[in-house]
C-alpha atoms as a PDB file:
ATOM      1  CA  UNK A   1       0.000   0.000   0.000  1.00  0.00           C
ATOM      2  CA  UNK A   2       2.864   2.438   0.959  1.00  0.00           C
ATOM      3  CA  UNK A   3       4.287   1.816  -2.433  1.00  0.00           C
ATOM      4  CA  UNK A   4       1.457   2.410  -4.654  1.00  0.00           C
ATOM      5  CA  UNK A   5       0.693   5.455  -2.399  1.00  0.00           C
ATOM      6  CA  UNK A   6       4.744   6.574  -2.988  1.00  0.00           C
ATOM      7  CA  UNK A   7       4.401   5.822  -6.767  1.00  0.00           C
ATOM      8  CA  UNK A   8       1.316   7.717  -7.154  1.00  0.00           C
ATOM      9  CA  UNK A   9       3.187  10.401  -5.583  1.00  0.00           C
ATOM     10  CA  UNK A  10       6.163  10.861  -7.685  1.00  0.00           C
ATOM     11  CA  UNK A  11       3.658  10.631 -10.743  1.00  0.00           C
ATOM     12  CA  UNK A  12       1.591  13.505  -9.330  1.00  0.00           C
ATOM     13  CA  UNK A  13       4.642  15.379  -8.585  1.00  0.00           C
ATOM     14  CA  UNK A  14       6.517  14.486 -12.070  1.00  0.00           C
ATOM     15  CA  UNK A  15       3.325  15.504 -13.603  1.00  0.00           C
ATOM     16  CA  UNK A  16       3.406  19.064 -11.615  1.00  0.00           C
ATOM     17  CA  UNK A  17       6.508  19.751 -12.141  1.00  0.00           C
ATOM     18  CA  UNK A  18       6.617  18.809 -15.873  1.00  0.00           C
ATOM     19  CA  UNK A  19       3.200  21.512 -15.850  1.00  0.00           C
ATOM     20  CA  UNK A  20       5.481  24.062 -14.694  1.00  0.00           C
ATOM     21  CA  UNK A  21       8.163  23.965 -16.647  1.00  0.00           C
ATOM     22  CA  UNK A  22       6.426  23.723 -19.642  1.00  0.00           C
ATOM     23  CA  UNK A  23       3.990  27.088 -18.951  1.00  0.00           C
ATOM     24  CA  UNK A  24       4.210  30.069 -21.380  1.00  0.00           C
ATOM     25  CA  UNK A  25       6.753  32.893 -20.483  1.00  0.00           C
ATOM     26  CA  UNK A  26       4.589  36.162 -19.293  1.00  0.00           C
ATOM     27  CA  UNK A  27       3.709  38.120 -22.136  1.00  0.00           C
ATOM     28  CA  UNK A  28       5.425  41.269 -22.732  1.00  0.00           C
ATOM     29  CA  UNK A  29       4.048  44.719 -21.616  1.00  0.00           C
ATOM     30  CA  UNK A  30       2.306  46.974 -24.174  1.00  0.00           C
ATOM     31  CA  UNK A  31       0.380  50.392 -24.683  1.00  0.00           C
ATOM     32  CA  UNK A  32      -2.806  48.293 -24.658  1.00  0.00           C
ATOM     33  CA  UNK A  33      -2.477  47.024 -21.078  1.00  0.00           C
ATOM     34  CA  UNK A  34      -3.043  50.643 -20.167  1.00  0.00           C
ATOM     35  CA  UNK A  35      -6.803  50.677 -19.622  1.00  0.00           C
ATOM     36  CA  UNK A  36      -9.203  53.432 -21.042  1.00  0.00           C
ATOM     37  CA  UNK A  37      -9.588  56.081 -18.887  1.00  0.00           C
ATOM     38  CA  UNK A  38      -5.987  55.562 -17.359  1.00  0.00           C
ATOM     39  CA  UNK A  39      -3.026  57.654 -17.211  1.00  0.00           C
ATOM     40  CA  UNK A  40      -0.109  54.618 -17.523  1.00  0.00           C
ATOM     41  CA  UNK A  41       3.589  54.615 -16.809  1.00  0.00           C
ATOM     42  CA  UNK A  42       5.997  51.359 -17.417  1.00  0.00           C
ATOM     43  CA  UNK A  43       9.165  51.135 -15.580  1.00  0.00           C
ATOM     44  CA  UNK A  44      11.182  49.873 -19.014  1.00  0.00           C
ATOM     45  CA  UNK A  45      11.162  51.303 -22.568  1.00  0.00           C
ATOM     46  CA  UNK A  46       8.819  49.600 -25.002  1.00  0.00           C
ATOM     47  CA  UNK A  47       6.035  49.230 -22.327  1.00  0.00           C
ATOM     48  CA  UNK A  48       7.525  46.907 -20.564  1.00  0.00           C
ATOM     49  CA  UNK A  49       8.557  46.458 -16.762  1.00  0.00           C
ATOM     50  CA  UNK A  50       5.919  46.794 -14.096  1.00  0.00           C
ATOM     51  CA  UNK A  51       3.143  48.934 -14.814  1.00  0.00           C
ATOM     52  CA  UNK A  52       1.642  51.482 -12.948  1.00  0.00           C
ATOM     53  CA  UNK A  53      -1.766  53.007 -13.690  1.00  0.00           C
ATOM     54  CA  UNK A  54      -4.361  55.321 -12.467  1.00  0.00           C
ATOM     55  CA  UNK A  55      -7.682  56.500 -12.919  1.00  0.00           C
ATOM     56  CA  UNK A  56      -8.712  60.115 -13.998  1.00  0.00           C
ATOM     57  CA  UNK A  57     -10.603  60.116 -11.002  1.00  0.00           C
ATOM     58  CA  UNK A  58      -8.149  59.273  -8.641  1.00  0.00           C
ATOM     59  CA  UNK A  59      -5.887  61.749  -9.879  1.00  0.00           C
ATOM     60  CA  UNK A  60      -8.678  64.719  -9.388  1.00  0.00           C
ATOM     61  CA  UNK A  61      -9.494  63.209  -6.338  1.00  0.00           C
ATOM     62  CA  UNK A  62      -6.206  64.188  -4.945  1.00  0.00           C
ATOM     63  CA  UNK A  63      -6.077  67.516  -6.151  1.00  0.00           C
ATOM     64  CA  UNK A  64      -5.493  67.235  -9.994  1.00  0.00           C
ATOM     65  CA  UNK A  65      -2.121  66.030  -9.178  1.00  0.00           C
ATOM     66  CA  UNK A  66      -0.823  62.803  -7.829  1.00  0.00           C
ATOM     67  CA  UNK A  67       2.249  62.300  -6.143  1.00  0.00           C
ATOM     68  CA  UNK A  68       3.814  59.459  -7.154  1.00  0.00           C
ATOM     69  CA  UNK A  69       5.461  57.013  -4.204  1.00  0.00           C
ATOM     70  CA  UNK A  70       7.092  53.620  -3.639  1.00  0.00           C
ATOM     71  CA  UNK A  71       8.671  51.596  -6.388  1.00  0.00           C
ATOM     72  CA  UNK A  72       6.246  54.098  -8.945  1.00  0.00           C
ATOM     73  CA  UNK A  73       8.617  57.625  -7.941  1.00  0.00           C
ATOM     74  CA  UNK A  74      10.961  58.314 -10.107  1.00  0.00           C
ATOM     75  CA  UNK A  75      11.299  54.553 -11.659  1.00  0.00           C
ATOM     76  CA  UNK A  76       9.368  55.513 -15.816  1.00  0.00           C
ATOM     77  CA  UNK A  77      10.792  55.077 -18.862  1.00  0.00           C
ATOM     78  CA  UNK A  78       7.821  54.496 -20.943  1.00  0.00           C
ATOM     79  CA  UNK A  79       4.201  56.607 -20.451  1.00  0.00           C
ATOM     80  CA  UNK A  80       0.419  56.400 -21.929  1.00  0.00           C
ATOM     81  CA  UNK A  81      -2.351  58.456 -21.240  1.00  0.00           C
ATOM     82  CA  UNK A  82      -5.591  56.978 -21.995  1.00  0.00           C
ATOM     83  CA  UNK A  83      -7.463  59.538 -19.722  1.00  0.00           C
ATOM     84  CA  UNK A  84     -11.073  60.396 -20.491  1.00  0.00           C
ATOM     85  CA  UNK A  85     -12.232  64.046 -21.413  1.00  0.00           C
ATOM     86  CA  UNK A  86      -8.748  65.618 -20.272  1.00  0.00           C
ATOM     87  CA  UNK A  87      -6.984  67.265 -23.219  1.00  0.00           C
ATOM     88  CA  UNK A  88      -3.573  65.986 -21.688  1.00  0.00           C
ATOM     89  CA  UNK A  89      -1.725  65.027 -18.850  1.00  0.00           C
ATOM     90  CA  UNK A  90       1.430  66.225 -17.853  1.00  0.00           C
ATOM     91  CA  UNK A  91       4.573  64.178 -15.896  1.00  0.00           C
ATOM     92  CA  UNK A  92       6.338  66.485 -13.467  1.00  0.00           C
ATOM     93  CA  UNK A  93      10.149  65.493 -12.622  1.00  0.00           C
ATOM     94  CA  UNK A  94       9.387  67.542  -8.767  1.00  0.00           C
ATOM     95  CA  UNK A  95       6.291  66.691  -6.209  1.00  0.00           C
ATOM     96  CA  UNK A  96       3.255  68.446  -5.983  1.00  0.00           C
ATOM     97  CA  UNK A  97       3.285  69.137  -9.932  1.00  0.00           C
ATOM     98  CA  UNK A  98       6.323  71.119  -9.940  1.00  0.00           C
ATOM     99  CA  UNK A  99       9.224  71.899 -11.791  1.00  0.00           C
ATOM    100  CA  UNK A 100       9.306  71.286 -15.095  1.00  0.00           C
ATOM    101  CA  UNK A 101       7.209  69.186 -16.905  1.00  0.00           C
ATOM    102  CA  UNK A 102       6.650  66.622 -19.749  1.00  0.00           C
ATOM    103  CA  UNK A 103       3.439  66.846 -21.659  1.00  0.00           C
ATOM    104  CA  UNK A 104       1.576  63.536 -22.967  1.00  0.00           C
ATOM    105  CA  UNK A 105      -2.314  64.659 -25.221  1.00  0.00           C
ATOM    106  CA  UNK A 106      -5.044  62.294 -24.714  1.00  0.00           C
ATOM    107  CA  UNK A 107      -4.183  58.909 -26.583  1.00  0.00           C
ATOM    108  CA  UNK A 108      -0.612  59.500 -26.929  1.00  0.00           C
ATOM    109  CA  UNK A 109       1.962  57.355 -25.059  1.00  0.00           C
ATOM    110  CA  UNK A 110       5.870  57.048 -25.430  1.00  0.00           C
ATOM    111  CA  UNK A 111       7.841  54.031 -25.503  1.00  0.00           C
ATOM    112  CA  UNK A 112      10.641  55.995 -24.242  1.00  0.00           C
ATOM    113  CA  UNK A 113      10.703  58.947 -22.190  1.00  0.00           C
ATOM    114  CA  UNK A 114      13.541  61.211 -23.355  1.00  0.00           C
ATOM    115  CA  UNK A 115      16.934  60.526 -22.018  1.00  0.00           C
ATOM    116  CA  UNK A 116      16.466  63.632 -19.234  1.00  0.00           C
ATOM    117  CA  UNK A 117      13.313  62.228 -18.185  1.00  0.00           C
ATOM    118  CA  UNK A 118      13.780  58.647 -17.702  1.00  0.00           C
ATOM    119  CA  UNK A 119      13.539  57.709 -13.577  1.00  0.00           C
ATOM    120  CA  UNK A 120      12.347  61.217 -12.699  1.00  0.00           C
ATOM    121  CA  UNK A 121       8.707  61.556 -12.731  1.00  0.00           C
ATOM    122  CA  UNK A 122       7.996  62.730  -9.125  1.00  0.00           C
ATOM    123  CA  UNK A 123       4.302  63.683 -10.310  1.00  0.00           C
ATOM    124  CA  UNK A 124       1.381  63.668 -12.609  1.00  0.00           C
ATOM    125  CA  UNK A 125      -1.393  66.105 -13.370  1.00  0.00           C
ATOM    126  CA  UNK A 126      -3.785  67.509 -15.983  1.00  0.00           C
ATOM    127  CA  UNK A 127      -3.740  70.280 -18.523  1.00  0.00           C
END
Protein backbone atom coordinates (compact mmCIF):
# COMPACT_ATOMS: atom_id res chain seq x y z
CA UNK A 1 0.00 0.00 0.00
CA UNK A 2 2.86 2.44 0.96
CA UNK A 3 4.29 1.82 -2.43
CA UNK A 4 1.46 2.41 -4.65
CA UNK A 5 0.69 5.45 -2.40
CA UNK A 6 4.74 6.57 -2.99
CA UNK A 7 4.40 5.82 -6.77
CA UNK A 8 1.32 7.72 -7.15
CA UNK A 9 3.19 10.40 -5.58
CA UNK A 10 6.16 10.86 -7.69
CA UNK A 11 3.66 10.63 -10.74
CA UNK A 12 1.59 13.50 -9.33
CA UNK A 13 4.64 15.38 -8.58
CA UNK A 14 6.52 14.49 -12.07
CA UNK A 15 3.32 15.50 -13.60
CA UNK A 16 3.41 19.06 -11.61
CA UNK A 17 6.51 19.75 -12.14
CA UNK A 18 6.62 18.81 -15.87
CA UNK A 19 3.20 21.51 -15.85
CA UNK A 20 5.48 24.06 -14.69
CA UNK A 21 8.16 23.96 -16.65
CA UNK A 22 6.43 23.72 -19.64
CA UNK A 23 3.99 27.09 -18.95
CA UNK A 24 4.21 30.07 -21.38
CA UNK A 25 6.75 32.89 -20.48
CA UNK A 26 4.59 36.16 -19.29
CA UNK A 27 3.71 38.12 -22.14
CA UNK A 28 5.42 41.27 -22.73
CA UNK A 29 4.05 44.72 -21.62
CA UNK A 30 2.31 46.97 -24.17
CA UNK A 31 0.38 50.39 -24.68
CA UNK A 32 -2.81 48.29 -24.66
CA UNK A 33 -2.48 47.02 -21.08
CA UNK A 34 -3.04 50.64 -20.17
CA UNK A 35 -6.80 50.68 -19.62
CA UNK A 36 -9.20 53.43 -21.04
CA UNK A 37 -9.59 56.08 -18.89
CA UNK A 38 -5.99 55.56 -17.36
CA UNK A 39 -3.03 57.65 -17.21
CA UNK A 40 -0.11 54.62 -17.52
CA UNK A 41 3.59 54.62 -16.81
CA UNK A 42 6.00 51.36 -17.42
CA UNK A 43 9.17 51.14 -15.58
CA UNK A 44 11.18 49.87 -19.01
CA UNK A 45 11.16 51.30 -22.57
CA UNK A 46 8.82 49.60 -25.00
CA UNK A 47 6.03 49.23 -22.33
CA UNK A 48 7.52 46.91 -20.56
CA UNK A 49 8.56 46.46 -16.76
CA UNK A 50 5.92 46.79 -14.10
CA UNK A 51 3.14 48.93 -14.81
CA UNK A 52 1.64 51.48 -12.95
CA UNK A 53 -1.77 53.01 -13.69
CA UNK A 54 -4.36 55.32 -12.47
CA UNK A 55 -7.68 56.50 -12.92
CA UNK A 56 -8.71 60.11 -14.00
CA UNK A 57 -10.60 60.12 -11.00
CA UNK A 58 -8.15 59.27 -8.64
CA UNK A 59 -5.89 61.75 -9.88
CA UNK A 60 -8.68 64.72 -9.39
CA UNK A 61 -9.49 63.21 -6.34
CA UNK A 62 -6.21 64.19 -4.94
CA UNK A 63 -6.08 67.52 -6.15
CA UNK A 64 -5.49 67.24 -9.99
CA UNK A 65 -2.12 66.03 -9.18
CA UNK A 66 -0.82 62.80 -7.83
CA UNK A 67 2.25 62.30 -6.14
CA UNK A 68 3.81 59.46 -7.15
CA UNK A 69 5.46 57.01 -4.20
CA UNK A 70 7.09 53.62 -3.64
CA UNK A 71 8.67 51.60 -6.39
CA UNK A 72 6.25 54.10 -8.94
CA UNK A 73 8.62 57.63 -7.94
CA UNK A 74 10.96 58.31 -10.11
CA UNK A 75 11.30 54.55 -11.66
CA UNK A 76 9.37 55.51 -15.82
CA UNK A 77 10.79 55.08 -18.86
CA UNK A 78 7.82 54.50 -20.94
CA UNK A 79 4.20 56.61 -20.45
CA UNK A 80 0.42 56.40 -21.93
CA UNK A 81 -2.35 58.46 -21.24
CA UNK A 82 -5.59 56.98 -21.99
CA UNK A 83 -7.46 59.54 -19.72
CA UNK A 84 -11.07 60.40 -20.49
CA UNK A 85 -12.23 64.05 -21.41
CA UNK A 86 -8.75 65.62 -20.27
CA UNK A 87 -6.98 67.27 -23.22
CA UNK A 88 -3.57 65.99 -21.69
CA UNK A 89 -1.73 65.03 -18.85
CA UNK A 90 1.43 66.22 -17.85
CA UNK A 91 4.57 64.18 -15.90
CA UNK A 92 6.34 66.48 -13.47
CA UNK A 93 10.15 65.49 -12.62
CA UNK A 94 9.39 67.54 -8.77
CA UNK A 95 6.29 66.69 -6.21
CA UNK A 96 3.26 68.45 -5.98
CA UNK A 97 3.29 69.14 -9.93
CA UNK A 98 6.32 71.12 -9.94
CA UNK A 99 9.22 71.90 -11.79
CA UNK A 100 9.31 71.29 -15.09
CA UNK A 101 7.21 69.19 -16.91
CA UNK A 102 6.65 66.62 -19.75
CA UNK A 103 3.44 66.85 -21.66
CA UNK A 104 1.58 63.54 -22.97
CA UNK A 105 -2.31 64.66 -25.22
CA UNK A 106 -5.04 62.29 -24.71
CA UNK A 107 -4.18 58.91 -26.58
CA UNK A 108 -0.61 59.50 -26.93
CA UNK A 109 1.96 57.35 -25.06
CA UNK A 110 5.87 57.05 -25.43
CA UNK A 111 7.84 54.03 -25.50
CA UNK A 112 10.64 55.99 -24.24
CA UNK A 113 10.70 58.95 -22.19
CA UNK A 114 13.54 61.21 -23.36
CA UNK A 115 16.93 60.53 -22.02
CA UNK A 116 16.47 63.63 -19.23
CA UNK A 117 13.31 62.23 -18.19
CA UNK A 118 13.78 58.65 -17.70
CA UNK A 119 13.54 57.71 -13.58
CA UNK A 120 12.35 61.22 -12.70
CA UNK A 121 8.71 61.56 -12.73
CA UNK A 122 8.00 62.73 -9.12
CA UNK A 123 4.30 63.68 -10.31
CA UNK A 124 1.38 63.67 -12.61
CA UNK A 125 -1.39 66.11 -13.37
CA UNK A 126 -3.78 67.51 -15.98
CA UNK A 127 -3.74 70.28 -18.52
Amino acid sequence: MIKKFAAAFVSLLVAVTAGATMSAAPAQAAYNDCLNAYVCIWTSTNYGGSLYQWTEAYIQSQGDCLNLSGSANNNAESAANKAGPWNGVILYNGANCTQTGYGLARGAGTTALPADWKNSVSSIGKF
